[in-house]
N, C-alpha and C. Protein backbone atom coordinates (compact mmCIF):
# COMPACT_ATOMS: atom_id res chain seq x y z
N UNK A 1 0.84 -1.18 0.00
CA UNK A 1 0.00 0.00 0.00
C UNK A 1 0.89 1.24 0.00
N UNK A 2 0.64 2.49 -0.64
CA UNK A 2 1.57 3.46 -1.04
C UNK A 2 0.93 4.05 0.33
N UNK A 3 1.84 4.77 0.37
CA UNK A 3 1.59 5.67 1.83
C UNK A 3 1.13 7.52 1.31
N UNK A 4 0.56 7.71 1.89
CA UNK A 4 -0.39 9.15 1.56
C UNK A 4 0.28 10.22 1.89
N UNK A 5 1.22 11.34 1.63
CA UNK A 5 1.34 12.56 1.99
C UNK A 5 0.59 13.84 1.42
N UNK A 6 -0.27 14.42 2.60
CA UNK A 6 -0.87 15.06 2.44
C UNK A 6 -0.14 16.79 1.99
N UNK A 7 -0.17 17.66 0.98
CA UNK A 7 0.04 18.64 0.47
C UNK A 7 -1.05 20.26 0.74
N UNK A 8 -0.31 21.56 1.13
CA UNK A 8 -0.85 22.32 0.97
C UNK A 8 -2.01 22.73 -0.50
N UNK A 9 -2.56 22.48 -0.57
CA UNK A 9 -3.44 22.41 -2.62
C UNK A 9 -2.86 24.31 -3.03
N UNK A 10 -2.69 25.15 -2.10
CA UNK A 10 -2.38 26.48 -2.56
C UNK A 10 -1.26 26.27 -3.25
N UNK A 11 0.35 26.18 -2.89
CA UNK A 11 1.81 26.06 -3.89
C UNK A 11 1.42 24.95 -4.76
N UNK A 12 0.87 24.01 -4.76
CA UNK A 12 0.43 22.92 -5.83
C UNK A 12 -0.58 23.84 -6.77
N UNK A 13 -1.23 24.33 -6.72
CA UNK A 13 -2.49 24.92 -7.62
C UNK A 13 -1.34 25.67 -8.72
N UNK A 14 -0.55 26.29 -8.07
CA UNK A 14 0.37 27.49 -8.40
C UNK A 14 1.47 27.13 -9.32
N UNK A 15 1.72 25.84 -8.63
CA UNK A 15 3.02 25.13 -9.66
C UNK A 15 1.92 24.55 -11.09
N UNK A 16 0.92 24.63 -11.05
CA UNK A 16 0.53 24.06 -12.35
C UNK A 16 0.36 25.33 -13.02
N UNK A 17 0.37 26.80 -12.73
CA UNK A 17 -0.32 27.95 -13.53
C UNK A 17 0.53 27.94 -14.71
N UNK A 18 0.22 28.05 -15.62
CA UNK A 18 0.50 28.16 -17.08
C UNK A 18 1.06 26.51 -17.89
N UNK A 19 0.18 25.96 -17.45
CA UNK A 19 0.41 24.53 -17.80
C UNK A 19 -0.58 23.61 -18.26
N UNK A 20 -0.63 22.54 -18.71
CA UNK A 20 -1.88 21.70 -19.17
C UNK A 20 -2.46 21.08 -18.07
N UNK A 21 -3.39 21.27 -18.08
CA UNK A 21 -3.49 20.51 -16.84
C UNK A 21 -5.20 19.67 -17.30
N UNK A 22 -5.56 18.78 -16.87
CA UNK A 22 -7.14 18.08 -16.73
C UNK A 22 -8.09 18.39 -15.16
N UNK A 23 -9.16 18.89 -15.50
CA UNK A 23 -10.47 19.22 -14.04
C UNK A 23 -11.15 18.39 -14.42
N UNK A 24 -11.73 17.47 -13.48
CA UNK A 24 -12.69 16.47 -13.63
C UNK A 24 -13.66 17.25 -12.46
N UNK A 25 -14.99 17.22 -13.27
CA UNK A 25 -16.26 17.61 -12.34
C UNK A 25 -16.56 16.66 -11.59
N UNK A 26 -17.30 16.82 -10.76
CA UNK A 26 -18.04 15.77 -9.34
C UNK A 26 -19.12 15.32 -10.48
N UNK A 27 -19.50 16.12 -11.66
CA UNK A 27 -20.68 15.42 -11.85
C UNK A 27 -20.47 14.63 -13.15
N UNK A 28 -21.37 13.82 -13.79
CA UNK A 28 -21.35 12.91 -15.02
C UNK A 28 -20.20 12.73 -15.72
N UNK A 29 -18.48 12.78 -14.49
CA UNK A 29 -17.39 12.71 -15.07
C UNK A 29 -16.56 13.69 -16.36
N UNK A 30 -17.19 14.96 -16.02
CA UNK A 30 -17.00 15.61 -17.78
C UNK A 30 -15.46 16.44 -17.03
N UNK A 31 -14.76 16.53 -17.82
CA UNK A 31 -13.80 16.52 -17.78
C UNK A 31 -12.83 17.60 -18.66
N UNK A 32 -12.07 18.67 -18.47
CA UNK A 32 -11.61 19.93 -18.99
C UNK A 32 -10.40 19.81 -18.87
N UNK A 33 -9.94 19.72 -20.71
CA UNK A 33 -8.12 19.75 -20.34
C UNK A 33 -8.04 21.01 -21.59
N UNK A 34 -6.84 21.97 -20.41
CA UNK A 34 -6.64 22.99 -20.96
C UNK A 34 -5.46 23.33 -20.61
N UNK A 35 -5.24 24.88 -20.37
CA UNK A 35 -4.28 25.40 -19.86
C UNK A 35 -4.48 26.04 -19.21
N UNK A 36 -4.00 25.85 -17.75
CA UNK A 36 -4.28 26.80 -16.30
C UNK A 36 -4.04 27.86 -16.21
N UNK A 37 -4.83 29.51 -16.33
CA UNK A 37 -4.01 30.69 -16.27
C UNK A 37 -3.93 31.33 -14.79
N UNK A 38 -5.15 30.86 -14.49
CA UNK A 38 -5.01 31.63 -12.82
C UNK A 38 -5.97 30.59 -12.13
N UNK A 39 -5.51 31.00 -10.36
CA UNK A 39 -6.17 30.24 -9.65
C UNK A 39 -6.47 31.58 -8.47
N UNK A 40 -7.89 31.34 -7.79
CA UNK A 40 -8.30 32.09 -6.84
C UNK A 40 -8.05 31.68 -5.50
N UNK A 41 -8.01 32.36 -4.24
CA UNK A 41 -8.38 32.09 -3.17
C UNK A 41 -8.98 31.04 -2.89
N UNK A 42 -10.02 30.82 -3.56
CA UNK A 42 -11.31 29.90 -3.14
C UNK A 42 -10.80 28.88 -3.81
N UNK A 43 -9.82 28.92 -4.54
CA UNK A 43 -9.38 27.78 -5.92
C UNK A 43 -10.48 27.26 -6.78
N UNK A 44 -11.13 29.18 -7.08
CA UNK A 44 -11.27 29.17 -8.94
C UNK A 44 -10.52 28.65 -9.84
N UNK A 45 -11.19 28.24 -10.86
CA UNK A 45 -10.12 28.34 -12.00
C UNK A 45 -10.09 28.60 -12.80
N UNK A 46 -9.49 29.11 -13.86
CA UNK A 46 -9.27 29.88 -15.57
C UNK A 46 -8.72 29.17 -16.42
N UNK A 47 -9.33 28.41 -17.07
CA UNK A 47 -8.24 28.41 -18.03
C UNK A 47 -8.68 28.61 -19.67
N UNK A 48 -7.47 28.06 -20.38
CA UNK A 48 -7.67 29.04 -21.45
C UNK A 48 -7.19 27.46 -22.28
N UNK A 49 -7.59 27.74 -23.76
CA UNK A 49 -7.56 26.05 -24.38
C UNK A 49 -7.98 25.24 -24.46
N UNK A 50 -9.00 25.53 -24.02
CA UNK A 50 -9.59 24.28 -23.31
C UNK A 50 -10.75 23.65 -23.80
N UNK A 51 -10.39 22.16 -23.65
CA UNK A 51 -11.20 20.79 -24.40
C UNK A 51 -12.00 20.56 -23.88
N UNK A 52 -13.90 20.64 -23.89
CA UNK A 52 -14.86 19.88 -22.89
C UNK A 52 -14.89 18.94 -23.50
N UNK A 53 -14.48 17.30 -22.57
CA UNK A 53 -14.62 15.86 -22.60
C UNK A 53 -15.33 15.84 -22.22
N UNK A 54 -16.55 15.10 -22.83
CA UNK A 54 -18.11 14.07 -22.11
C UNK A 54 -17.43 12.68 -22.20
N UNK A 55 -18.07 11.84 -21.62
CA UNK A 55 -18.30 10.16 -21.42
C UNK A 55 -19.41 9.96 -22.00
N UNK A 56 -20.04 9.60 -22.73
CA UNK A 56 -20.87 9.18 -23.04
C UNK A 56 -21.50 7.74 -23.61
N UNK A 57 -21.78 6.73 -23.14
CA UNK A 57 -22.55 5.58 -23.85
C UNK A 57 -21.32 5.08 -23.87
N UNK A 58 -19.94 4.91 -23.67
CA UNK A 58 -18.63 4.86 -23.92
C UNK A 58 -18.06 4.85 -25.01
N UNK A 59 -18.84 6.04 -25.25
CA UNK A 59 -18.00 7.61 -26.34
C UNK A 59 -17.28 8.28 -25.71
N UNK A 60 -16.40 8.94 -26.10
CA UNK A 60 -15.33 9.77 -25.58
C UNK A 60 -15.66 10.86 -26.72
N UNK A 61 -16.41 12.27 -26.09
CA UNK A 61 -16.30 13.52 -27.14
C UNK A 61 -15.68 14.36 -26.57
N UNK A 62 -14.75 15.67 -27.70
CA UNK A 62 -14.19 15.81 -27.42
C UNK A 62 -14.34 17.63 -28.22
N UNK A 63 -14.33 18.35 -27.78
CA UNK A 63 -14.89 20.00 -28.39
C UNK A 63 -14.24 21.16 -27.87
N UNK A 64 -13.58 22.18 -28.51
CA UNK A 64 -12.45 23.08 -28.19
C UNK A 64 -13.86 24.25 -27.61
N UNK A 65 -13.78 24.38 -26.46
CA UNK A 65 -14.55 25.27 -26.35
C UNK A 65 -14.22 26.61 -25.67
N UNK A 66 -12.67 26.86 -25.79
CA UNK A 66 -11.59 28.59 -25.68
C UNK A 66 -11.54 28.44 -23.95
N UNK A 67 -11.56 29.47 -23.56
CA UNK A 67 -11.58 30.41 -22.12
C UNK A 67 -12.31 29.74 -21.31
N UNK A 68 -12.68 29.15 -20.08
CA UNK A 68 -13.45 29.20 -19.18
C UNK A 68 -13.34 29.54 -17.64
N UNK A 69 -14.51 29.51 -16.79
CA UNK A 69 -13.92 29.70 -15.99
C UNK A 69 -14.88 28.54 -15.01
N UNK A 70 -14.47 27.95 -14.36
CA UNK A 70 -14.69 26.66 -13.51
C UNK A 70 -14.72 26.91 -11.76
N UNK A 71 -16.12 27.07 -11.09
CA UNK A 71 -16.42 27.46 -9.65
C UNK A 71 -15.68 26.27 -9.09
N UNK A 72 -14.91 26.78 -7.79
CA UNK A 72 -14.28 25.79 -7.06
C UNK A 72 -15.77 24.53 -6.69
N UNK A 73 -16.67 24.72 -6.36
CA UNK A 73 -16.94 23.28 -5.80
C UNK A 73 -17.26 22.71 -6.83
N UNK A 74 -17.22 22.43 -7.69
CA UNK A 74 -17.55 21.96 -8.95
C UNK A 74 -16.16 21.00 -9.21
N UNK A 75 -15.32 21.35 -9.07
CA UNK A 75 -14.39 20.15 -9.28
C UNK A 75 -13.81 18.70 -8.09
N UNK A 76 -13.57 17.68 -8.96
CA UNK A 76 -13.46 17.06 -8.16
C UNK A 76 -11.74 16.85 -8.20
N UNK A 77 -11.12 16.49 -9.13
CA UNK A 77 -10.23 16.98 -9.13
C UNK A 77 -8.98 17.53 -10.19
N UNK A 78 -7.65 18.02 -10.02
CA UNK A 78 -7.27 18.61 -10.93
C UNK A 78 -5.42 18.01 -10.84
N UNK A 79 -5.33 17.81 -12.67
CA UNK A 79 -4.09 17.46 -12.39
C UNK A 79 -3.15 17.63 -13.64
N UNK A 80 -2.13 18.04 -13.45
CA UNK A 80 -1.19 18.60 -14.70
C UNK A 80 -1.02 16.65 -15.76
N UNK A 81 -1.68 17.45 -16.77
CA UNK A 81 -1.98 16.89 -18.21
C UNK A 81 -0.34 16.05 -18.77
N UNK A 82 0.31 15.07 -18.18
CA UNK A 82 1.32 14.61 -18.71
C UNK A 82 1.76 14.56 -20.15
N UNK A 83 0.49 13.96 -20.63
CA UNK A 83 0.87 13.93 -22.01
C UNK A 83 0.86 15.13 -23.11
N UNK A 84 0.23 15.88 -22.76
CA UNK A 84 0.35 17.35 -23.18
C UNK A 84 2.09 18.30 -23.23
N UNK A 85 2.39 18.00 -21.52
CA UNK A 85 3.42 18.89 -21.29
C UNK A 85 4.93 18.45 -21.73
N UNK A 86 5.14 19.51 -21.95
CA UNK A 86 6.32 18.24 -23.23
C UNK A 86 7.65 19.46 -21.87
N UNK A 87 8.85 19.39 -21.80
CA UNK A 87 9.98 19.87 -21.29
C UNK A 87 11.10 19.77 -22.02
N UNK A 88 11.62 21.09 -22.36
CA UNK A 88 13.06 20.84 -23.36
C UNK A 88 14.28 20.74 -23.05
N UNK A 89 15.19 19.89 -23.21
CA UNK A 89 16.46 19.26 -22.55
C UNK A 89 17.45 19.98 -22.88
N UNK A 90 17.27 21.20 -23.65
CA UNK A 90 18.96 21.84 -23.98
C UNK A 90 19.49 21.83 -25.32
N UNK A 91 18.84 20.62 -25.92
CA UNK A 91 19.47 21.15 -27.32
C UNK A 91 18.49 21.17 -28.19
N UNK A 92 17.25 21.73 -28.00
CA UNK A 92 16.33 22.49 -28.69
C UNK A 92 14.91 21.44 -29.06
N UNK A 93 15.42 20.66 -28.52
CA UNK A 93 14.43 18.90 -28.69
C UNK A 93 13.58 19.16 -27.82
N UNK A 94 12.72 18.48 -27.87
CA UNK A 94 11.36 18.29 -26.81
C UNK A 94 11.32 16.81 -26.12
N UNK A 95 11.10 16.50 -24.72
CA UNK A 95 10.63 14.98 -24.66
C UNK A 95 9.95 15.51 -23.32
N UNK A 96 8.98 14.54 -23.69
CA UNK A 96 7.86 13.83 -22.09
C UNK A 96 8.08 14.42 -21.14
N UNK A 97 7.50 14.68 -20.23
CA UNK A 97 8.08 14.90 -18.99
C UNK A 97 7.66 13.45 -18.23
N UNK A 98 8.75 12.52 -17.94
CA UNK A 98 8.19 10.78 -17.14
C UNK A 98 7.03 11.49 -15.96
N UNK A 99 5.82 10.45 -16.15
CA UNK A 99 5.30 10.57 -14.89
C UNK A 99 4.29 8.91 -14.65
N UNK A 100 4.58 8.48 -13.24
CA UNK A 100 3.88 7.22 -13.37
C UNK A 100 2.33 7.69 -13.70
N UNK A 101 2.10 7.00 -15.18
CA UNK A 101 0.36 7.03 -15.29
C UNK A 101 -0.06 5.69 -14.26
N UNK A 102 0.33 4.80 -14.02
CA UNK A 102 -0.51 4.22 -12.92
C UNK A 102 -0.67 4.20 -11.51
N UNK A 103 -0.02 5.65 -11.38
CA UNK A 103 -0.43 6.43 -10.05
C UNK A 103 -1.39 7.28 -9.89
N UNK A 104 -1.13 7.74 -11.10
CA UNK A 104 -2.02 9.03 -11.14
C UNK A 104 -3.72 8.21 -11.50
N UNK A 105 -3.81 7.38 -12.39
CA UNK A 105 -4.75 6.06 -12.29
C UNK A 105 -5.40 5.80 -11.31
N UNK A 106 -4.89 5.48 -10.01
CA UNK A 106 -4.78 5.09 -8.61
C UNK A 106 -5.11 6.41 -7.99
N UNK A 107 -4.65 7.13 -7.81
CA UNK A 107 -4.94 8.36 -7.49
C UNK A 107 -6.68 8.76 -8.07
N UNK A 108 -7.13 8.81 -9.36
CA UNK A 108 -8.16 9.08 -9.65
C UNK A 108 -9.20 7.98 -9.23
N UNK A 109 -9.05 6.95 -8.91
CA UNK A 109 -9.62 5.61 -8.92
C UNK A 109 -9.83 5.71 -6.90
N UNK A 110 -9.50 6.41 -6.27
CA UNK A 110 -9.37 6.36 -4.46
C UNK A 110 -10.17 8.13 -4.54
N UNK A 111 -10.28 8.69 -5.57
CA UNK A 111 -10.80 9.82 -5.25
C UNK A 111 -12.52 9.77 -6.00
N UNK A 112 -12.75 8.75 -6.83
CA UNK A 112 -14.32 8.31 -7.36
C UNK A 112 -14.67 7.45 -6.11
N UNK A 113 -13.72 6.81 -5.39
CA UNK A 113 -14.31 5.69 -4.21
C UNK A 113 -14.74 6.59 -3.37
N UNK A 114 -13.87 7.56 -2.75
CA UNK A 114 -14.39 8.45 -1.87
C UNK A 114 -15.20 9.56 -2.00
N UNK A 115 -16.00 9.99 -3.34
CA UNK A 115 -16.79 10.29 -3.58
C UNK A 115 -18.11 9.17 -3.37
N UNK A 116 -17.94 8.26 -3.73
CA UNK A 116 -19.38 7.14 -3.60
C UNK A 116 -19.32 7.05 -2.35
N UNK A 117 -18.58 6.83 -1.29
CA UNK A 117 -18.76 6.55 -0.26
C UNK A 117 -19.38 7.95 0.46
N UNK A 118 -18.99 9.38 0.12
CA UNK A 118 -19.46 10.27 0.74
C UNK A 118 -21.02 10.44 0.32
N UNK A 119 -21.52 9.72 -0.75
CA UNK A 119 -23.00 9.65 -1.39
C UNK A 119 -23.57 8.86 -0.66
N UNK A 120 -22.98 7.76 -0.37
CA UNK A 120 -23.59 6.52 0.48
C UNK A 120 -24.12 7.14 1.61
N UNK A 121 -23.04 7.85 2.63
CA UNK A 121 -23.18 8.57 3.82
C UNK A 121 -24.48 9.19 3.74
N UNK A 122 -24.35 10.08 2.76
CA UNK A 122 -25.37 11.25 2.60
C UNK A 122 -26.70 10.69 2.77
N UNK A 123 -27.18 9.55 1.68
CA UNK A 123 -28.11 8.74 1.94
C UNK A 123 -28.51 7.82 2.90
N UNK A 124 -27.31 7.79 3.68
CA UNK A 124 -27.85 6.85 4.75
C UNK A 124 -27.86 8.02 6.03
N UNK A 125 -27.78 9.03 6.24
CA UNK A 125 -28.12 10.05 7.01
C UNK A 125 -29.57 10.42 6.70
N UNK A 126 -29.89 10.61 5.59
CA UNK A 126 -31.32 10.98 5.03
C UNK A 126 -32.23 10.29 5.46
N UNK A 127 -31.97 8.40 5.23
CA UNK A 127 -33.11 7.83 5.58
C UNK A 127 -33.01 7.22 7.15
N UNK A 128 -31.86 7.61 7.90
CA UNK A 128 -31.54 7.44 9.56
C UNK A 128 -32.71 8.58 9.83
N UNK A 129 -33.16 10.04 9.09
CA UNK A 129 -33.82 11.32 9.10
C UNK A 129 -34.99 10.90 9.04
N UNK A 130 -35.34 10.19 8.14
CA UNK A 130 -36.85 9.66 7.56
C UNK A 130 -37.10 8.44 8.91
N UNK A 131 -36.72 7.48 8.91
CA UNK A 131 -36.89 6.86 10.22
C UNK A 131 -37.39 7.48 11.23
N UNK A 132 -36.80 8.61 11.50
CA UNK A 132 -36.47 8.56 12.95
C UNK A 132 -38.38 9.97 12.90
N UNK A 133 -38.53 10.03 11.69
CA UNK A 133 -39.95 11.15 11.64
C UNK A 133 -41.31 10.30 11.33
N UNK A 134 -41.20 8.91 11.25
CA UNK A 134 -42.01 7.87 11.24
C UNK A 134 -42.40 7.47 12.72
């Protein structure tokens, strides 16, 4: 089991500004990869480039839709776009920047669990509510 270190999200928000990055919404998985220009207090976000991904029927669409701007609770979460960000080594070449995709995998896959589980909660508070007015 990988062990968890927890991060300030403010210098992280910041190290991604002007970079590719992917926002996945809390809701029907839709998903925004762009380029990060600013981040707020509240951790708004801006960006600019940017692709709205649907899921659909397991379709993957995919539509340049420019500028947006994305209310913090609305995301679930956000993460610099590997395959996008390319880093240049010095002699004018471009390559990858390495990053484990089956962390970041793992990472997205423990943050949909703990979303269902916070739904579960929700609903089982509701009908502990309904019970208890019977």
């Amino acid at each position: 089991m990988s062990s968890f270190h927890p991060i300030n999200p403010k210098p992280f928000l910041k190290t991604l500004i002007d970079k590719p990055v992917i926002v996945r919404l809390k809701w029907n998985k839709t998903e925004y990869r762009g380029r990060l220009l600013s981040v707020d207090n509240y951790m708004n976000l801006q960006l600019d480039k940017t692709y709205e991904i649907l899921h659909e029927d397991g379709e993957r669409k995919e539509e340049l839709i420019g500028e947006i701007f994305i209310r913090c609770n609305n995301v679930l979460f956000i993460r610099e776009d590997v395959k996008k960000h390319d880093s240049h080594n010095g002699n004018g070449t471009s390559e990858k920047v390495p990053k484990q995709e089956d962390q970041l995998q793992d990472e997205e896959q423990e943050q949909e669990q703990e979303q269902e589980e916070d739904q579960k909660e929700e609903e089982d508070k509701s009908n502990e509510n309904e019970d208890m007015k019977e």
